[in-house]
N, C-alpha and C. Protein backbone atom coordinates (compact mmCIF):
# COMPACT_ATOMS: atom_id res chain seq x y z
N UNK A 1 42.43 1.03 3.83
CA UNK A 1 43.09 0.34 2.75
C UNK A 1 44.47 -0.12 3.21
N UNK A 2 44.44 -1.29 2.87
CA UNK A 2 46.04 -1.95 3.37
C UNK A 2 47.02 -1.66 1.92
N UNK A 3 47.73 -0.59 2.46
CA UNK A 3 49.33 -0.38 1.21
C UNK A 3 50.60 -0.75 1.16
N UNK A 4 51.14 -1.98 0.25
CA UNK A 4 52.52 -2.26 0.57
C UNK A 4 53.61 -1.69 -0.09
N UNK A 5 54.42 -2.01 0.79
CA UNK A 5 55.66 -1.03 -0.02
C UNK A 5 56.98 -2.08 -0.08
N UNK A 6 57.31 -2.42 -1.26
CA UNK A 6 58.45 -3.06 -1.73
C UNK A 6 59.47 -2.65 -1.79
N UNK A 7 60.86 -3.02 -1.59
CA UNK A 7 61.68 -2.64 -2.23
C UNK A 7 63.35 -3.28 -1.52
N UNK A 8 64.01 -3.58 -3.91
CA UNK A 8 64.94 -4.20 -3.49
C UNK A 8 66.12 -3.04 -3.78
N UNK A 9 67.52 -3.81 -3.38
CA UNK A 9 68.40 -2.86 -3.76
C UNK A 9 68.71 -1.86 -5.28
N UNK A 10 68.79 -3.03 -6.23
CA UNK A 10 68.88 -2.59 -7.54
C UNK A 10 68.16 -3.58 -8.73
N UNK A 11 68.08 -2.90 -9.40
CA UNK A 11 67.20 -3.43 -11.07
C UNK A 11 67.34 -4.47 -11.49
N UNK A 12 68.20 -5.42 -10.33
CA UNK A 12 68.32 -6.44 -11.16
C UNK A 12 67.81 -7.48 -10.36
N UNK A 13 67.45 -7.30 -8.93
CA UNK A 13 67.45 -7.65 -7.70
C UNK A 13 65.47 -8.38 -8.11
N UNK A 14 65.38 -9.52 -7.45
CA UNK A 14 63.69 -9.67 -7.41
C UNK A 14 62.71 -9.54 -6.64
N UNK A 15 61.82 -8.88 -6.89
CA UNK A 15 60.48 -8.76 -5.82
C UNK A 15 59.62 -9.67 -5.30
N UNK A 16 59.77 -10.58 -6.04
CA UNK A 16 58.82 -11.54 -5.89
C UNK A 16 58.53 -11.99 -4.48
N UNK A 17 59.29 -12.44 -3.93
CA UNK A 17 59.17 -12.57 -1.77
C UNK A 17 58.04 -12.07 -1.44
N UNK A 18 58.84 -10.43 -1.57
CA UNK A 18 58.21 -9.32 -0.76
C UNK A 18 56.60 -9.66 -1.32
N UNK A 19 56.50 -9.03 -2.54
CA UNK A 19 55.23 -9.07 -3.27
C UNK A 19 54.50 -10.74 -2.91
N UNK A 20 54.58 -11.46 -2.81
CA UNK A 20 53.87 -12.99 -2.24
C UNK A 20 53.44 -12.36 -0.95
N UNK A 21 54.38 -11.99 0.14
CA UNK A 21 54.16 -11.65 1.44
C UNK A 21 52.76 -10.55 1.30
N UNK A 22 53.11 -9.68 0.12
CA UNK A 22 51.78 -8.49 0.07
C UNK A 22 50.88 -8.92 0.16
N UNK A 23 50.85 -10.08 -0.94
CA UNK A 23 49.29 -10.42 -1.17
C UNK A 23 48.44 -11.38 -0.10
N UNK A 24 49.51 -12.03 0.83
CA UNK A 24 49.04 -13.10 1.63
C UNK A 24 48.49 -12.39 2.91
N UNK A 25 48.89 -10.59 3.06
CA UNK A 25 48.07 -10.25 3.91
C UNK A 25 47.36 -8.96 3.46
N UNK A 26 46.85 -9.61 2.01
CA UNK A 26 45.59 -8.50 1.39
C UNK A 26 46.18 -7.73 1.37
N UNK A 27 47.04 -6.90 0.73
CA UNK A 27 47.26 -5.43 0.47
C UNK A 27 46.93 -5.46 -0.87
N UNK A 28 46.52 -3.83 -0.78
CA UNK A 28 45.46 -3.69 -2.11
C UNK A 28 46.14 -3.03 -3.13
N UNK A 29 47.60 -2.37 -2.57
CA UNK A 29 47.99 -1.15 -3.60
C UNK A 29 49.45 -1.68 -3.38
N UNK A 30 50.39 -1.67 -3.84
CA UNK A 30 51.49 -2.13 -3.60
C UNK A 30 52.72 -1.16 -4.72
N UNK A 31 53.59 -0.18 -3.87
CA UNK A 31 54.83 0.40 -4.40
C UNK A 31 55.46 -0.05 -4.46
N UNK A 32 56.67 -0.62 -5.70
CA UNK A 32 57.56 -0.85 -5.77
C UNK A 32 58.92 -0.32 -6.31
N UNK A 33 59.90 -0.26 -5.22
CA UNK A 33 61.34 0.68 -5.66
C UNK A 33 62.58 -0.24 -5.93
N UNK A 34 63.39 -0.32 -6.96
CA UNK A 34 64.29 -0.93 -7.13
C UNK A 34 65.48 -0.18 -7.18
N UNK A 35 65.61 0.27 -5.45
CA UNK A 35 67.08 1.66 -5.57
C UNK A 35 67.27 1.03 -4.39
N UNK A 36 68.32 2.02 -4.06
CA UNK A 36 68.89 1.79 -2.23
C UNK A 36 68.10 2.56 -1.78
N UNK A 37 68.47 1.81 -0.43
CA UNK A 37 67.33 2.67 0.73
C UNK A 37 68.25 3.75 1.33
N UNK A 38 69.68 4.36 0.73
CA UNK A 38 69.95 4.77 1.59
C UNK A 38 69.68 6.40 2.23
N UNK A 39 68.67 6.72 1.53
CA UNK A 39 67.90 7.79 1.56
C UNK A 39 66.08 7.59 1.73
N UNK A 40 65.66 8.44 2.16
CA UNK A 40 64.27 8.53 1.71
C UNK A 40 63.52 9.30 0.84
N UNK A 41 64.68 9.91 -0.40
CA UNK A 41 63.89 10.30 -1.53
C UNK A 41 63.83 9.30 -2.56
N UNK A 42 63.29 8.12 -2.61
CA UNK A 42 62.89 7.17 -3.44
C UNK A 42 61.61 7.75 -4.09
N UNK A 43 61.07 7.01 -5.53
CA UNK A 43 60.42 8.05 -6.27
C UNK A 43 58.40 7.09 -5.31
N UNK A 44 58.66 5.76 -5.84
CA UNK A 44 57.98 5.06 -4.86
C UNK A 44 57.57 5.18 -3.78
N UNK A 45 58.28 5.15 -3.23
CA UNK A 45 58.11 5.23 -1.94
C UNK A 45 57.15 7.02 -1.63
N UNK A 46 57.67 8.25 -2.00
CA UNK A 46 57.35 9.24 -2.26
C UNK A 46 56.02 9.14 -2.72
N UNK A 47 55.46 8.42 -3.61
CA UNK A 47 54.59 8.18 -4.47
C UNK A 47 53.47 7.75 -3.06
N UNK A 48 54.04 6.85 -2.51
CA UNK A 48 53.15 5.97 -1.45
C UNK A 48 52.72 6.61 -0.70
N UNK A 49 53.64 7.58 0.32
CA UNK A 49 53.34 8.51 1.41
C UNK A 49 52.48 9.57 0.86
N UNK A 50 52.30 10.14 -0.32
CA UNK A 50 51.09 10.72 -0.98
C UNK A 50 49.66 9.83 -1.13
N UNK A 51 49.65 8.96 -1.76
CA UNK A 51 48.72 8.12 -2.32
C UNK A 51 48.03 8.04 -0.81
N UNK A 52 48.67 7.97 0.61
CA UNK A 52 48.10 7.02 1.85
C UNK A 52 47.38 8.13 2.37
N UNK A 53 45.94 7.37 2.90
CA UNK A 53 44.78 8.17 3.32
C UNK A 53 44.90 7.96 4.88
N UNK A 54 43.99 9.00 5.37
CA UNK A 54 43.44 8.70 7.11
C UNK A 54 43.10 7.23 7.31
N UNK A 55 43.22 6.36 8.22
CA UNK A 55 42.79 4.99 8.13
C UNK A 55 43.22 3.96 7.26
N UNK A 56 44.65 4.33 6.36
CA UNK A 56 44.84 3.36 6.04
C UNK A 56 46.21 2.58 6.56
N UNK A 57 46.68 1.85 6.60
CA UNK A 57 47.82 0.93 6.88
C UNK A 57 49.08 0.51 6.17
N UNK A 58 50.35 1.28 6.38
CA UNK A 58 51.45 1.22 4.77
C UNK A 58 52.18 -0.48 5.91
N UNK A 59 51.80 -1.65 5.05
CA UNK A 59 52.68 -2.91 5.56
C UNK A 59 54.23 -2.82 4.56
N UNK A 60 54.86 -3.29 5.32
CA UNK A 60 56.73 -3.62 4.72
C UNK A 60 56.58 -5.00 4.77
N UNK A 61 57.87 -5.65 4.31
CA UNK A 61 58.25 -6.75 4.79
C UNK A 61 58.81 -7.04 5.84
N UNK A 62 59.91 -5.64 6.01
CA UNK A 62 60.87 -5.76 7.33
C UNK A 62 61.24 -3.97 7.19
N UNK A 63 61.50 -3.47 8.16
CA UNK A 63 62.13 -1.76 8.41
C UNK A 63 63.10 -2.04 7.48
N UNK A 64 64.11 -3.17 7.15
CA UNK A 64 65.44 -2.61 6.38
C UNK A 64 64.91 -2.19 5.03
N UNK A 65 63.62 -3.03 4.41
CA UNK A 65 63.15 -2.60 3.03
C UNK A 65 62.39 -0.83 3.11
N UNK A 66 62.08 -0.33 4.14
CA UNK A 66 61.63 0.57 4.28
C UNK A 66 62.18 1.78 4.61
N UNK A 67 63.31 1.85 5.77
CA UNK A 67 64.42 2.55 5.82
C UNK A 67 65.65 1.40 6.39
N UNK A 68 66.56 2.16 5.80
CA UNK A 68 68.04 1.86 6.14
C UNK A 68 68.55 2.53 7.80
N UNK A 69 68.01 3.21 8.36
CA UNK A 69 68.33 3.61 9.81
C UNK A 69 67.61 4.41 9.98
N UNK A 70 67.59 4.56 11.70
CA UNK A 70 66.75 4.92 12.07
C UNK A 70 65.99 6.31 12.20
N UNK A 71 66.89 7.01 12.00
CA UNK A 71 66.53 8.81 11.80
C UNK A 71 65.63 8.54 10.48
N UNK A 72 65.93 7.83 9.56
CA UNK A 72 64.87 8.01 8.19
C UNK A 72 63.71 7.14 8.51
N UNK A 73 63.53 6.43 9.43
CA UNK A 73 62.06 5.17 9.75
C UNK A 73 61.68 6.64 10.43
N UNK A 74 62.27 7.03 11.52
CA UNK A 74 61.11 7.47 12.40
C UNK A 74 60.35 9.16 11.74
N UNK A 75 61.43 9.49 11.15
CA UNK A 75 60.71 10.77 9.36
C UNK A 75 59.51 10.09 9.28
N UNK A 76 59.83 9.18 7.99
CA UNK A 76 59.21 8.37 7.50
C UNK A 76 57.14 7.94 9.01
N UNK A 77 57.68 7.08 9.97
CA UNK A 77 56.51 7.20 10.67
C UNK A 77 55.96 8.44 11.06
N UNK A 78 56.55 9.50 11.28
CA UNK A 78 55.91 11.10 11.17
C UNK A 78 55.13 11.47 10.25
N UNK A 79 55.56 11.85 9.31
CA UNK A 79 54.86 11.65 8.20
C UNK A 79 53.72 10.71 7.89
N UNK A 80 53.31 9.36 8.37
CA UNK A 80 52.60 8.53 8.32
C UNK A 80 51.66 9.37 9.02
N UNK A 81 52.16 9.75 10.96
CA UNK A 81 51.10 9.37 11.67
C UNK A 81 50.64 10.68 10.99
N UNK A 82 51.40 12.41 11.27
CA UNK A 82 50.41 12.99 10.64
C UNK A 82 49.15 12.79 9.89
N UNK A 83 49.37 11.82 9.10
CA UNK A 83 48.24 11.60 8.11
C UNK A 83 47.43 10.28 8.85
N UNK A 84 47.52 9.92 10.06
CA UNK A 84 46.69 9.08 10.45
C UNK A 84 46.83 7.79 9.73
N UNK A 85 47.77 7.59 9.10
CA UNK A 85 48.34 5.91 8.65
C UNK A 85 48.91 5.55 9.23
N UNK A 86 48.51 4.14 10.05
CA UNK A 86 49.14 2.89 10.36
C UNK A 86 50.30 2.67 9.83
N UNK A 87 51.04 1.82 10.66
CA UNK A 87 52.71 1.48 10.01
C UNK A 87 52.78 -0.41 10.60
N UNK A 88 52.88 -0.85 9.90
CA UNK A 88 52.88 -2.31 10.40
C UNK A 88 54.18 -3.36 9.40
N UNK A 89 55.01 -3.95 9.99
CA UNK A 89 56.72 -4.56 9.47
C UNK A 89 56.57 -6.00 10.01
N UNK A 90 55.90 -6.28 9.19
CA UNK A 90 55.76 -7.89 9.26
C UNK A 90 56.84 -8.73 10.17
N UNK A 91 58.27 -9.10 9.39
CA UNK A 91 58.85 -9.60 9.76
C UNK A 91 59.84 -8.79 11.87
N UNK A 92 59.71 -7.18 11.94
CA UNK A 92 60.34 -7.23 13.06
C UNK A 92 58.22 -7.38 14.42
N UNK A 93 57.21 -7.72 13.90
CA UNK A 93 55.92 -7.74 14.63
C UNK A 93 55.90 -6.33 14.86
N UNK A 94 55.85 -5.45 14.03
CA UNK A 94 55.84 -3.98 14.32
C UNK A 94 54.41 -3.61 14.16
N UNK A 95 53.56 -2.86 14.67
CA UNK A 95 52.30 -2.88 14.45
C UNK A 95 51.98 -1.48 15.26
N UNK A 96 51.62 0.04 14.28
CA UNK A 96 51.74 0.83 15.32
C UNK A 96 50.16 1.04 15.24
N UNK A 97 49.34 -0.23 15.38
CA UNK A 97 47.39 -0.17 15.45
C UNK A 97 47.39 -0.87 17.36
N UNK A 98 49.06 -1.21 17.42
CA UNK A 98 48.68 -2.48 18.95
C UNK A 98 49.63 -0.97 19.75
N UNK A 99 49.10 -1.20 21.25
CA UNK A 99 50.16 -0.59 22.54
C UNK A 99 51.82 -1.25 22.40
N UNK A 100 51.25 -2.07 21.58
CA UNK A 100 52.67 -3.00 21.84
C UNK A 100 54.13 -2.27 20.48
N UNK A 101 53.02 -1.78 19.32
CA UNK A 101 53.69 -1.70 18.45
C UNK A 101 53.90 -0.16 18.21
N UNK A 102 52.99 0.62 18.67
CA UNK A 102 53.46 1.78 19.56
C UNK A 102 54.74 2.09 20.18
N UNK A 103 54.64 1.52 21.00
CA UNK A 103 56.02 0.86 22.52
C UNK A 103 56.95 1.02 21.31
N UNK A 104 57.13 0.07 20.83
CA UNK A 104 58.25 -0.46 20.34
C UNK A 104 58.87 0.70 19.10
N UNK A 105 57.91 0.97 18.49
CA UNK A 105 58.32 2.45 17.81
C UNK A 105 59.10 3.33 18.67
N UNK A 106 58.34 3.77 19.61
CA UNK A 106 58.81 4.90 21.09
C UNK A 106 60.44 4.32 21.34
N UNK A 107 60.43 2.77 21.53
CA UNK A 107 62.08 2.60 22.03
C UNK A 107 62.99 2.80 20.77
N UNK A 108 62.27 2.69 19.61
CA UNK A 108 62.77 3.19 18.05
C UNK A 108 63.37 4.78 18.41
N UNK A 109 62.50 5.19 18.43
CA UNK A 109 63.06 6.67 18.72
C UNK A 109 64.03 7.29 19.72
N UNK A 110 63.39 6.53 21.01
CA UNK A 110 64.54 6.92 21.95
C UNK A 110 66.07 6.32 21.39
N UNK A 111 66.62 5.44 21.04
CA UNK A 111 67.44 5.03 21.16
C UNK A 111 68.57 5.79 20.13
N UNK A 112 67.21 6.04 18.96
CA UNK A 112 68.09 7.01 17.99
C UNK A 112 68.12 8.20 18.53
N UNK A 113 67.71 8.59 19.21
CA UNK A 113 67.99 9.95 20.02
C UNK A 113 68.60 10.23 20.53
N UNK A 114 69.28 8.81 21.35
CA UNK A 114 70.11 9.05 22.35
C UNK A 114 71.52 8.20 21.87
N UNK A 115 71.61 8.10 20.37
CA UNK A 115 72.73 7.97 20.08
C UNK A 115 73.00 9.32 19.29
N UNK A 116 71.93 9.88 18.69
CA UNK A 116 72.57 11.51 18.11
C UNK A 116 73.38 12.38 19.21
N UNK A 117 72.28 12.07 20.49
CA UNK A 117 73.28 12.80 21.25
C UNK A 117 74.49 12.13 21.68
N UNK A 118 74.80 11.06 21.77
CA UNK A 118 75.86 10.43 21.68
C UNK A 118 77.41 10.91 20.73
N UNK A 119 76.06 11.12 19.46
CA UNK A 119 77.82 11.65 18.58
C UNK A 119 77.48 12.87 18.47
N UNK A 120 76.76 13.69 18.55
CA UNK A 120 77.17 15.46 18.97
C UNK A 120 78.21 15.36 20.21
N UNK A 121 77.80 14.70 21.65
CA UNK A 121 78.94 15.03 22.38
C UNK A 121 80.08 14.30 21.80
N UNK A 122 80.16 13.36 21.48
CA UNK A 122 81.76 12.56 20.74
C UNK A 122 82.65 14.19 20.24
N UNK A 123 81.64 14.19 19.23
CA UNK A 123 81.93 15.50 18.13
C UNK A 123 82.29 16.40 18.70
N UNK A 124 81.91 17.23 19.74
CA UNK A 124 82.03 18.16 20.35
C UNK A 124 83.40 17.95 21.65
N UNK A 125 83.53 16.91 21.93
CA UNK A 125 84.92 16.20 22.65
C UNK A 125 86.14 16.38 21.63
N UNK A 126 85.85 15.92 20.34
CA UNK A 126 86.83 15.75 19.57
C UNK A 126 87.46 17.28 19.11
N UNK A 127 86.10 18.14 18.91
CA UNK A 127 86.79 19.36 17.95
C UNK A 127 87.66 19.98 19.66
N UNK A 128 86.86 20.33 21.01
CA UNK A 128 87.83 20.34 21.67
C UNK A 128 89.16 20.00 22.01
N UNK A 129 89.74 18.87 21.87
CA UNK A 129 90.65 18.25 22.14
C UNK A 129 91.55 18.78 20.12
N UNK A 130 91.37 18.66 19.28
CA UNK A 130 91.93 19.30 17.96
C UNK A 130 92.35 20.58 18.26
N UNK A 131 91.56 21.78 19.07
CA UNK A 131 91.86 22.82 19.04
C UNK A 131 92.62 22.98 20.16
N UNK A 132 92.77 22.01 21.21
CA UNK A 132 93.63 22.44 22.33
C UNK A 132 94.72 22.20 21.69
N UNK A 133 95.21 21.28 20.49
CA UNK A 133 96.52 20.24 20.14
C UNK A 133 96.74 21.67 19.05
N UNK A 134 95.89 22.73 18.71
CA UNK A 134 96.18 23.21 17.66
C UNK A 134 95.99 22.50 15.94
N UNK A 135 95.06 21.53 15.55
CA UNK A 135 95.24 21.07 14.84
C UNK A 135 93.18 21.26 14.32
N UNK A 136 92.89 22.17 14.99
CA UNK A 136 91.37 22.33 14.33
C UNK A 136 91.26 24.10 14.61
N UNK A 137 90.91 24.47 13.14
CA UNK A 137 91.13 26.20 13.21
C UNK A 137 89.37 26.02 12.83
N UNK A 138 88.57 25.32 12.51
CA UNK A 138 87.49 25.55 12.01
C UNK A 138 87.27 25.69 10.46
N UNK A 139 86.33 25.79 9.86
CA UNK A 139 86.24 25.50 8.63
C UNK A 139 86.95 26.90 7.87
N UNK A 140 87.86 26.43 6.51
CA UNK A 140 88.20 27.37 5.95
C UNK A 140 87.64 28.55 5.32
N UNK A 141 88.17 30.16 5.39
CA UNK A 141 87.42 31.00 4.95
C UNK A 141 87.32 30.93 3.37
N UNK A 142 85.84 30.96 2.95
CA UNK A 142 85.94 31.03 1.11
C UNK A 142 86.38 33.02 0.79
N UNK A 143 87.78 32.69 0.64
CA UNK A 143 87.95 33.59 -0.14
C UNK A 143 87.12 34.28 -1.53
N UNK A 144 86.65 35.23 -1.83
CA UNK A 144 86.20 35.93 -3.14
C UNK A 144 86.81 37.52 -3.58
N UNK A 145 87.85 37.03 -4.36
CA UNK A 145 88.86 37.97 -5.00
C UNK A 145 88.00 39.61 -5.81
N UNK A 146 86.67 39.45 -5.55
CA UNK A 146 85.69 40.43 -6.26
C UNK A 146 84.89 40.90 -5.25
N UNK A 147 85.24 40.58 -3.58
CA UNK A 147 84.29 41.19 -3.02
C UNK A 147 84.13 42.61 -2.60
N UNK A 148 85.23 43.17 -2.63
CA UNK A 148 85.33 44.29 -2.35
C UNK A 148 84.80 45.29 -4.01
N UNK A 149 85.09 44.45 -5.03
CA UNK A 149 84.54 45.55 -6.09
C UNK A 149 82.91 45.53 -5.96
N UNK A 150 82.56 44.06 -5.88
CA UNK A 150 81.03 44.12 -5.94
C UNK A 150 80.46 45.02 -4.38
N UNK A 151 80.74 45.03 -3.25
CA UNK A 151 80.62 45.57 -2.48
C UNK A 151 80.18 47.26 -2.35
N UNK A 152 81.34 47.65 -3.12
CA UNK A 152 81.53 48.70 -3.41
C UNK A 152 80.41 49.33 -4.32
N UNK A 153 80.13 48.30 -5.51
CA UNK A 153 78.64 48.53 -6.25
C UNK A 153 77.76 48.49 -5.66
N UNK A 154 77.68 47.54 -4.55
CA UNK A 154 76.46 47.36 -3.76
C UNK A 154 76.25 49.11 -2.79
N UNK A 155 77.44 48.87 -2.16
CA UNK A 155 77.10 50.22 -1.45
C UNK A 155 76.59 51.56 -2.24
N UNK A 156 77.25 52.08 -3.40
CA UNK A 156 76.75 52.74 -4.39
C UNK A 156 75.77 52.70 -5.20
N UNK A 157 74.50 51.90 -4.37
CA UNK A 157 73.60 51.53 -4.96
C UNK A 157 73.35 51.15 -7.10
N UNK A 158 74.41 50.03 -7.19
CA UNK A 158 74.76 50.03 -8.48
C UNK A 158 73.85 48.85 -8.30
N UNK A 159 74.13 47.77 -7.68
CA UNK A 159 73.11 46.43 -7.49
C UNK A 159 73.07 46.03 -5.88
N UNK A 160 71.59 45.32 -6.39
CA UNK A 160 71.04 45.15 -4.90
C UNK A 160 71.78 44.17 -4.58
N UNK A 161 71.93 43.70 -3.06
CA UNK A 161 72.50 43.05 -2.63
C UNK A 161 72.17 41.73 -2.68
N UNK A 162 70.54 41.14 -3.55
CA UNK A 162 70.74 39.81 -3.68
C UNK A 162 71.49 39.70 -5.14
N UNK A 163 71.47 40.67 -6.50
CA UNK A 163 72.06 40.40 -7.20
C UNK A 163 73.71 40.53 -6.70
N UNK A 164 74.55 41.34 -5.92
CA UNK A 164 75.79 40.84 -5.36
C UNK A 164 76.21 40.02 -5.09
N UNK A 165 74.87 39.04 -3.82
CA UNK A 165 75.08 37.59 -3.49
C UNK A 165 75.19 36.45 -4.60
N UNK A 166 74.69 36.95 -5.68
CA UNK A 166 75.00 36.35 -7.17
C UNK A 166 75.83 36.01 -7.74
N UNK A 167 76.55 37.63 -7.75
CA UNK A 167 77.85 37.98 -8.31
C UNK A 167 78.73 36.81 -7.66
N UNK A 168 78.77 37.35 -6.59
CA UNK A 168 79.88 36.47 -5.53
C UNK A 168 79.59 34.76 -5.40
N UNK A 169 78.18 34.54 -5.67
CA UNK A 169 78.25 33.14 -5.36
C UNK A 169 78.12 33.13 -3.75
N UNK A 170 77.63 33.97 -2.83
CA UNK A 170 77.51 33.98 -1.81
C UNK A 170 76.22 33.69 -1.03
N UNK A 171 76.09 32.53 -0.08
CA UNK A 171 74.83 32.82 0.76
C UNK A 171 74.51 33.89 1.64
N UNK A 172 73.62 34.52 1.86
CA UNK A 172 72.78 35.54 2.01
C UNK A 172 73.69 36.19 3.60
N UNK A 173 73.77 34.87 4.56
CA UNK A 173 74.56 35.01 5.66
C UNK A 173 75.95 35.23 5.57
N UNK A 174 76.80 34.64 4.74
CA UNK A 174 78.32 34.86 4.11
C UNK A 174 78.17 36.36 4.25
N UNK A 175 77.46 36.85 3.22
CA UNK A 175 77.31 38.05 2.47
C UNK A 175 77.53 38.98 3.61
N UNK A 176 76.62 39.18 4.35
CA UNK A 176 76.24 40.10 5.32
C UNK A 176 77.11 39.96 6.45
N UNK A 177 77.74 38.61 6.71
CA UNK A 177 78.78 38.89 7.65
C UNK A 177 79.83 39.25 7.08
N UNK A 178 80.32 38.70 5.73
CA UNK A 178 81.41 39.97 5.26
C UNK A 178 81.34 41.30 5.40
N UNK A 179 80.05 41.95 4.93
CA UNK A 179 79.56 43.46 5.10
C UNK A 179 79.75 43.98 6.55
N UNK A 180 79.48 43.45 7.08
CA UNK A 180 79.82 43.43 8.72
C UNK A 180 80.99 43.81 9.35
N UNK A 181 82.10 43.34 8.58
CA UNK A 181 83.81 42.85 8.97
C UNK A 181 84.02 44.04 8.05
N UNK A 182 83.56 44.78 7.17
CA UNK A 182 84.13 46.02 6.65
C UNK A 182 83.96 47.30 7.53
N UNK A 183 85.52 47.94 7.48
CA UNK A 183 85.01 49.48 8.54
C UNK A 183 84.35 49.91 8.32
N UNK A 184 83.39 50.83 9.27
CA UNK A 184 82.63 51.95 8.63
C UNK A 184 82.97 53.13 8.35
């Protein structure tokens, strides 16, 4: 089954293009989202990647209607291939049924790959160079003015320690490395 997937920025924006383009290459089921792409929890779109079977084919108009960059396309084609759906983008000749459109996915990925690692090392240059200047201590400690009373319940078996993590508003790891940092 050939499935298209639409989508403009906002509610006020028209489909009509896209949707002409659907029908001129037979698609049978067609999602349409009228949000930003700048995520991939669209309700549509969501809707689509469920609805799509083994053997069938999700067509776009172009990757920008489908994702906004590239860490969310190549999700997005994961999710596809798992399920054995085709991915085909009309306007960039994307076609992942050809070697060609394969390929071209693959340089999709590498490139976003090798710009993540790009800004981890940036990132990792920068917090160096902050902490040599003295001007990066790392993220601030969340103070909790009750940890030592709830603590204290906790140890005295008054409440368990996920109701503490409660008390405090604390994740599970916070928690326990505070417990940690107390003498024994």
């Amino acid at each position: 089954m050939k499935i298209g997937y639409v989508r403009v920025s906002s509610l006020d924006q028209n489909t009509i293009r896209q949707e002409v383009i659907m029908q001129d290459l037979g698609v049978e089921e067609v999602f349409i989202d009228k949000l930003s792409g700048k995520d991939i929890n669209r309700s549509e779109l969501q809707r689509m990647i469920a609805f799509a079977r083994k053997g069938d084919t999700v067509i776009v108009e172009s990757i920008s209607r489908f994702a906004r960059n590239t860490k969310d396309l190549l999700t997005l084609i994961d999710l596809l291939t798992e399920k054995g759906v085709d991915f085909v983008s009309k306007k960039e000749n994307i076609d992942t049924t050809t070697p060609t459109g394969k390929f071209m996915l693959t340089v999709f990925g590498a490139v976003a790959e090798l710009e993540r690692e790009y800004i981890l090392q940036r990132q990792k240059e920068g917090i160096a160079i902050a902490k040599s200047q003295g001007k990066y201590t790392g993220r601030k400690r969340i103070e909790n003015a009750n940890f030592d009373t709830v603590y204290d319940k906790w140890q005295a078996k008054e409440v368990t320690a996920v109701e503490a993590m409660k008390i405090l508003n604390m994740k599970k790891s916070t928690f326990y490395r505070r417990v940690s940092e107390k003498p024994k």
